[in-house]
Protein backbone atom coordinates (compact mmCIF):
# COMPACT_ATOMS: atom_id res chain seq x y z
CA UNK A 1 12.96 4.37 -5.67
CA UNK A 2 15.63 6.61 -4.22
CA UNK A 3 18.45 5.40 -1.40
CA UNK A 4 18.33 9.09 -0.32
CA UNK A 5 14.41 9.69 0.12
CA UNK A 6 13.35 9.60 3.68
CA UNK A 7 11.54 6.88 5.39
CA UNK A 8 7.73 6.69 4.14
CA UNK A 9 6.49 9.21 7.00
CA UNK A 10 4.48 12.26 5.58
CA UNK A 11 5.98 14.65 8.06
CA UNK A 12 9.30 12.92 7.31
CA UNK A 13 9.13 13.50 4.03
CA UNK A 14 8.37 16.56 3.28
CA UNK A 15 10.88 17.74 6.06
CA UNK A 16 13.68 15.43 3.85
CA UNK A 17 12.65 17.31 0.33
CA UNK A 18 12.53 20.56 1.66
CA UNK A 19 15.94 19.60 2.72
CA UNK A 20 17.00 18.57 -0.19
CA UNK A 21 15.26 21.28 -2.42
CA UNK A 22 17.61 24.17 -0.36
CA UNK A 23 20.39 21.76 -0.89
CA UNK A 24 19.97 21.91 -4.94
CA UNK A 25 19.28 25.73 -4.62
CA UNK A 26 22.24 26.41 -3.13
CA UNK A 27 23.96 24.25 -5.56
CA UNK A 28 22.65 25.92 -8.63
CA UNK A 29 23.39 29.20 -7.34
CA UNK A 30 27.41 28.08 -6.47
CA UNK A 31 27.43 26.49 -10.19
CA UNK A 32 25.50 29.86 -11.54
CA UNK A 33 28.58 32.22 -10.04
CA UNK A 34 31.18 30.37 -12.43
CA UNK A 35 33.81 27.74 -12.35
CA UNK A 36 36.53 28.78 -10.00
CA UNK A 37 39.97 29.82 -11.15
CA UNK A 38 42.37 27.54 -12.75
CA UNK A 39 45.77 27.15 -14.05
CA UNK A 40 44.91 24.88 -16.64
CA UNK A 41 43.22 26.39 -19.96
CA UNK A 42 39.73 25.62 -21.06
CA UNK A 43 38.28 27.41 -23.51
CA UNK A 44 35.56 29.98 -22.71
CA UNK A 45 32.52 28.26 -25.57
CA UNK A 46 33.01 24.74 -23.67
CA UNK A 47 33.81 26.05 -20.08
CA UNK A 48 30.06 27.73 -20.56
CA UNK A 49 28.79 24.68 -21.91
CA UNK A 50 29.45 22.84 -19.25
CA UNK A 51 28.15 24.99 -16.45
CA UNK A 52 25.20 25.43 -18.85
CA UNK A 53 25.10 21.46 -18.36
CA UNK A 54 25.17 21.36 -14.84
CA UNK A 55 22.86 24.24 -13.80
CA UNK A 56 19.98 22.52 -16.71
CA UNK A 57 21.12 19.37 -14.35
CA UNK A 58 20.72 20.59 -10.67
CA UNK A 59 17.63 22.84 -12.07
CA UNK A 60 15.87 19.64 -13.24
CA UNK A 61 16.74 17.68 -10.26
CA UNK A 62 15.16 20.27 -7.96
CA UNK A 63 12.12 20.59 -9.92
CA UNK A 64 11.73 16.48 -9.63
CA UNK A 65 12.41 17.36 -5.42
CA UNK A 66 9.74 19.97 -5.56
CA UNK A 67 6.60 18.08 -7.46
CA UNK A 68 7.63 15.00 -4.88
CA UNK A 69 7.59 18.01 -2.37
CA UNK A 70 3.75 19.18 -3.35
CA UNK A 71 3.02 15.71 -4.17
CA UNK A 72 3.54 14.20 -0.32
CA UNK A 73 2.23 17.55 1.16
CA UNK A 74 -0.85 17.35 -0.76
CA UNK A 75 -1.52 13.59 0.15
CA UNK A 76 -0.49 14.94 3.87
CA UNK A 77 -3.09 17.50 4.39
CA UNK A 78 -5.99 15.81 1.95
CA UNK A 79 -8.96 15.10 4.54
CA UNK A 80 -11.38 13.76 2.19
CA UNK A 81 -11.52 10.60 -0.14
CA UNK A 82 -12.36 13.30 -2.79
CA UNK A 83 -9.32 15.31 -2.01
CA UNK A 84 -7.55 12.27 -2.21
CA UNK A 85 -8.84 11.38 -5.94
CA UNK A 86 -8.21 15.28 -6.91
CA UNK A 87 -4.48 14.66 -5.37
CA UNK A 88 -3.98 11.67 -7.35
CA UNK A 89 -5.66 13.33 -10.75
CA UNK A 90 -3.13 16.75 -10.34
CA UNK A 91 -0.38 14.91 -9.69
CA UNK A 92 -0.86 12.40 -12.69
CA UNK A 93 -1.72 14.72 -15.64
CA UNK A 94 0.44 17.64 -14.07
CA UNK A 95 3.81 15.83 -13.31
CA UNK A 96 3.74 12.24 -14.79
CA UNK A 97 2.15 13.34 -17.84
CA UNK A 98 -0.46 10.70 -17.66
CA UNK A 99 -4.01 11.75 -19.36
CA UNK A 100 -6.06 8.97 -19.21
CA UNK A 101 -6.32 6.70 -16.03
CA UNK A 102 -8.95 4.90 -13.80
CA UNK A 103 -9.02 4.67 -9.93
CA UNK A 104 -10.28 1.37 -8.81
CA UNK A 105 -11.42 1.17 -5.23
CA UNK A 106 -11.57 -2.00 -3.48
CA UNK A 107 -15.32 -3.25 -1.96
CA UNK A 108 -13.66 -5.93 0.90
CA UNK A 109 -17.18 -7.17 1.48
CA UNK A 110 -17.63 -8.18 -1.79
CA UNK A 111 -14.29 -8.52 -2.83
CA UNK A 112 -14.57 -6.47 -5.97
CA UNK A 113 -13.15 -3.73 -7.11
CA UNK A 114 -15.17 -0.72 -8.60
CA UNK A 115 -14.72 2.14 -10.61
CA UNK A 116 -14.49 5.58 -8.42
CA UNK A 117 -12.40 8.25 -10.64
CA UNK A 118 -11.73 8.18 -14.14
CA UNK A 119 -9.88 10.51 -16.27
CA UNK A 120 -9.58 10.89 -20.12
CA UNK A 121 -12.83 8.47 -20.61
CA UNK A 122 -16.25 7.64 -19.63
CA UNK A 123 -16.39 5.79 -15.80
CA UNK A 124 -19.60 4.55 -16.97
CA UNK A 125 -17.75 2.13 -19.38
CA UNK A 126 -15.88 0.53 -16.69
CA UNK A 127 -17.69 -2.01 -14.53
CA UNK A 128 -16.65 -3.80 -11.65
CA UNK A 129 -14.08 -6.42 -11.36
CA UNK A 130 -13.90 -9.46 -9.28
CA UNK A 131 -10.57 -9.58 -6.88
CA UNK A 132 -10.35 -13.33 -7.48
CA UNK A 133 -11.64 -13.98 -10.87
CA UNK A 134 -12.43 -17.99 -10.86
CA UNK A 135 -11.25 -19.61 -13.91
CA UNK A 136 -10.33 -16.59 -15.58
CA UNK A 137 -6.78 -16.32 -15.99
CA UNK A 138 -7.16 -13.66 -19.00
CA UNK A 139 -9.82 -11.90 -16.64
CA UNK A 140 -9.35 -7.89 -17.61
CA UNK A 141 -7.49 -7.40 -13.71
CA UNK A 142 -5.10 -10.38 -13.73
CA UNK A 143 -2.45 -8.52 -11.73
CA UNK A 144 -4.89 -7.11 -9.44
CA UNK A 145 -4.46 -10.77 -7.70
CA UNK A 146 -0.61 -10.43 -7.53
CA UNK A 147 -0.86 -6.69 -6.20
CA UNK A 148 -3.05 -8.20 -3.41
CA UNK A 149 -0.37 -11.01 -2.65
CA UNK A 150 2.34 -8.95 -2.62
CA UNK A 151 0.17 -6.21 -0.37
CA UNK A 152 2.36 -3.95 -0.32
CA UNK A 153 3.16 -0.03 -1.95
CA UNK A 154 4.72 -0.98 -5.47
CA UNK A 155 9.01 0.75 -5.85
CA UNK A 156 10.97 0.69 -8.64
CA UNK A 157 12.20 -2.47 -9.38
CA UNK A 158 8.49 -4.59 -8.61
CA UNK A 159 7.17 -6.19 -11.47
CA UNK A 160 5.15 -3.66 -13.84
CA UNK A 161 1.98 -5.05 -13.20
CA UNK A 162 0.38 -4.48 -16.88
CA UNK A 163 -2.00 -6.07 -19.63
CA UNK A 164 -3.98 -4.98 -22.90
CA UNK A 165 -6.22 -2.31 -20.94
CA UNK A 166 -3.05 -0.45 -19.42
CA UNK A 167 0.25 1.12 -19.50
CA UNK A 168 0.42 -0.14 -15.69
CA UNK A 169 -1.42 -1.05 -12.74
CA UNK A 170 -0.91 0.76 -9.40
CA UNK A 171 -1.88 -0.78 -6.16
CA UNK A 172 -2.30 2.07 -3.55
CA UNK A 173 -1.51 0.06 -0.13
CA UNK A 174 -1.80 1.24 3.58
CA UNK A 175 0.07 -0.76 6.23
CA UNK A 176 -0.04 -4.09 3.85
CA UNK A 177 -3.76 -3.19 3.27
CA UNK A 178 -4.60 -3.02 -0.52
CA UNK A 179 -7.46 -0.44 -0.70
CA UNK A 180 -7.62 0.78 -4.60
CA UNK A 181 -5.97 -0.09 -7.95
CA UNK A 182 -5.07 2.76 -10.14
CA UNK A 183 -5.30 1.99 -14.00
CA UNK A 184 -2.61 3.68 -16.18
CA UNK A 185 -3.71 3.78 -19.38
CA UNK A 186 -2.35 6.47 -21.85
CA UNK A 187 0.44 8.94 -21.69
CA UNK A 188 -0.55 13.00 -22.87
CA UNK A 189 0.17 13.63 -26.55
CA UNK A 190 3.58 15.32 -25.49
CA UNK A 191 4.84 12.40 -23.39
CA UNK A 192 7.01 9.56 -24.92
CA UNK A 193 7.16 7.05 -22.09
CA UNK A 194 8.18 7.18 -18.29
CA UNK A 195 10.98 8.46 -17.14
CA UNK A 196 13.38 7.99 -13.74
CA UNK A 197 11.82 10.68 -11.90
CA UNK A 198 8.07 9.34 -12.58
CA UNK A 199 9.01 6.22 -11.17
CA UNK A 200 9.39 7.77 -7.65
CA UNK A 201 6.56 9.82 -7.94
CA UNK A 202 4.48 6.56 -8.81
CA UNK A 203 6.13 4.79 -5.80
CA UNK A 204 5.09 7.79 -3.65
CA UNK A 205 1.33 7.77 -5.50
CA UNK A 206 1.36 3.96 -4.80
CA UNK A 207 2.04 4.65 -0.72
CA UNK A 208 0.94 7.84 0.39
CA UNK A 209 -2.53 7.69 -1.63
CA UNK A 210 -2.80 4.58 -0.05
CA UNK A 211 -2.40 5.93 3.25
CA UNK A 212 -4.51 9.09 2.45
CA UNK A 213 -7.78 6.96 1.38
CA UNK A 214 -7.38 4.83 4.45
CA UNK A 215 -7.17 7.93 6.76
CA UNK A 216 -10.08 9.79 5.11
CA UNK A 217 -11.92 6.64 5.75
CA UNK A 218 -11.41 6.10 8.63
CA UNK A 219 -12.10 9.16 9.79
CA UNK A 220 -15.35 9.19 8.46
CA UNK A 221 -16.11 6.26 10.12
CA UNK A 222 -14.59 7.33 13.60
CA UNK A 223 -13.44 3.43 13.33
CA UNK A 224 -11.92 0.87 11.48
CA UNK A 225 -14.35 -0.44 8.77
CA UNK A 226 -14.25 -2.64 5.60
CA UNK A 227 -14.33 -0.85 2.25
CA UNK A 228 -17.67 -0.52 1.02
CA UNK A 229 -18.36 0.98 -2.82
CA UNK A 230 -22.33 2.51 -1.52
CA UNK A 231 -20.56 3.93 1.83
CA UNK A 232 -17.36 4.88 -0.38
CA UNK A 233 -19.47 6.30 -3.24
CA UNK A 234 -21.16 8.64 -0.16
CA UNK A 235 -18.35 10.38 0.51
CA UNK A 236 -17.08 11.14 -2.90
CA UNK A 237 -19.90 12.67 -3.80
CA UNK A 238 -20.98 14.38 -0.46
């Protein structure tokens, strides 16, 4: 993740982009009026080459500002735990370049986790997954029980939880509370591999979708109450 991102807060953040965003406008606009006058001689092809640099620079910088911009506002006003899974799906496919992935949600009376969303292949192919597989160390979710240790979002620099099913696994955590896993498993035809900038959007993915399913929830609920896939499976659909 980023030094300069704000703290995880969704007002916070979005109030910390926006900042930002102006910031890079502003920026692109000075480098956009041309270099300013100098004594020394450069020539005109690579005096334009590098402003051309610079503006392509600042230009992709604030794009990466505004899709973490949509992404936390999105998260931030989603009420429902299918507005959350549409949330995750747009930001995946649209700005990570991800198309096929799987959102596992976590049943904490049964301690399994269960298929909810699935993009780029059939859900009805993926079945549900013990949390603590016994005797299984080559068990299909073997990081699933390292995400739970660890319970917390996943930044740049965690261990790329990964196996033979997936590019990466994604726990989405609220307040140390592990509630889904999302499955990476295949880039979109035009993508070569992640980048810097899709590492903070998955660090954002990893927290504030965390946050967002816990809040939708728990305000269907009116109250705290354990995951449950029937209850869960309810509200997605209703």
């Amino acid at each position: 993740g980023r030094d300069d991102l704000p703290e995880p807060n969704s007002a916070s953040l979005i109030e910390g982009l926006v900042a930002r965003v102006a910031l890079l406008e502003r920026e692109v606009a000075a480098a956009g009026s041309g270099p300013e006058p100098s004594s020394h001689f450069v020539p005109a092809d690579a005096s334009a080459s590098v402003l051309a640099q610079r503006v392509e620079q600042l230009e992709h910088e604030n794009y990466h500002l505004a899709s973490m911009y949509v992404a936390g506002l999105q998260f931030h006003s989603a009420r429902t735990l299918g507005e959350v899974m549409q949330t995750i799906t747009e930001i995946l496919l649209n700005f990570v370049g991800i198309g096929a992935f799987t959102v596992f949600m976590l049943d904490e009376e049964r301690q399994v986790l269960f298929p909810l969303a699935r993009e780029g292949g059939d859900i009805e192919a993926c079945g549900e997954v013990p949390v603590h597989p016994e005797g299984n160390s080559q068990a299909a979710m073997g990081p699933v029980a390292a995400m739970i240790q660890r319970a917390r979002p996943w930044t740049r620099g965690d261990p790329a939880y990964a196996d033979d099913n997936a590019i990466m696994y994604l726990p989405l955590v609220s307040n140390r509370r592990l509630v889904a896993v999302l499955r990476l498993e295949a880039f979109l035809a035009q993508k070569p591999g992640f980048d810097d900038n899709d590492f903070s959007l998955l660090s954002m993915i990893s927290e504030h979708a965390g946050i967002a399913i816990e809040t939708a929830w728990i305000r269907a609920h009116a109250k705290a109450v354990a995951l449950q896939r029937q209850a869960v499976e309810h509200l997605v659909s209703a």
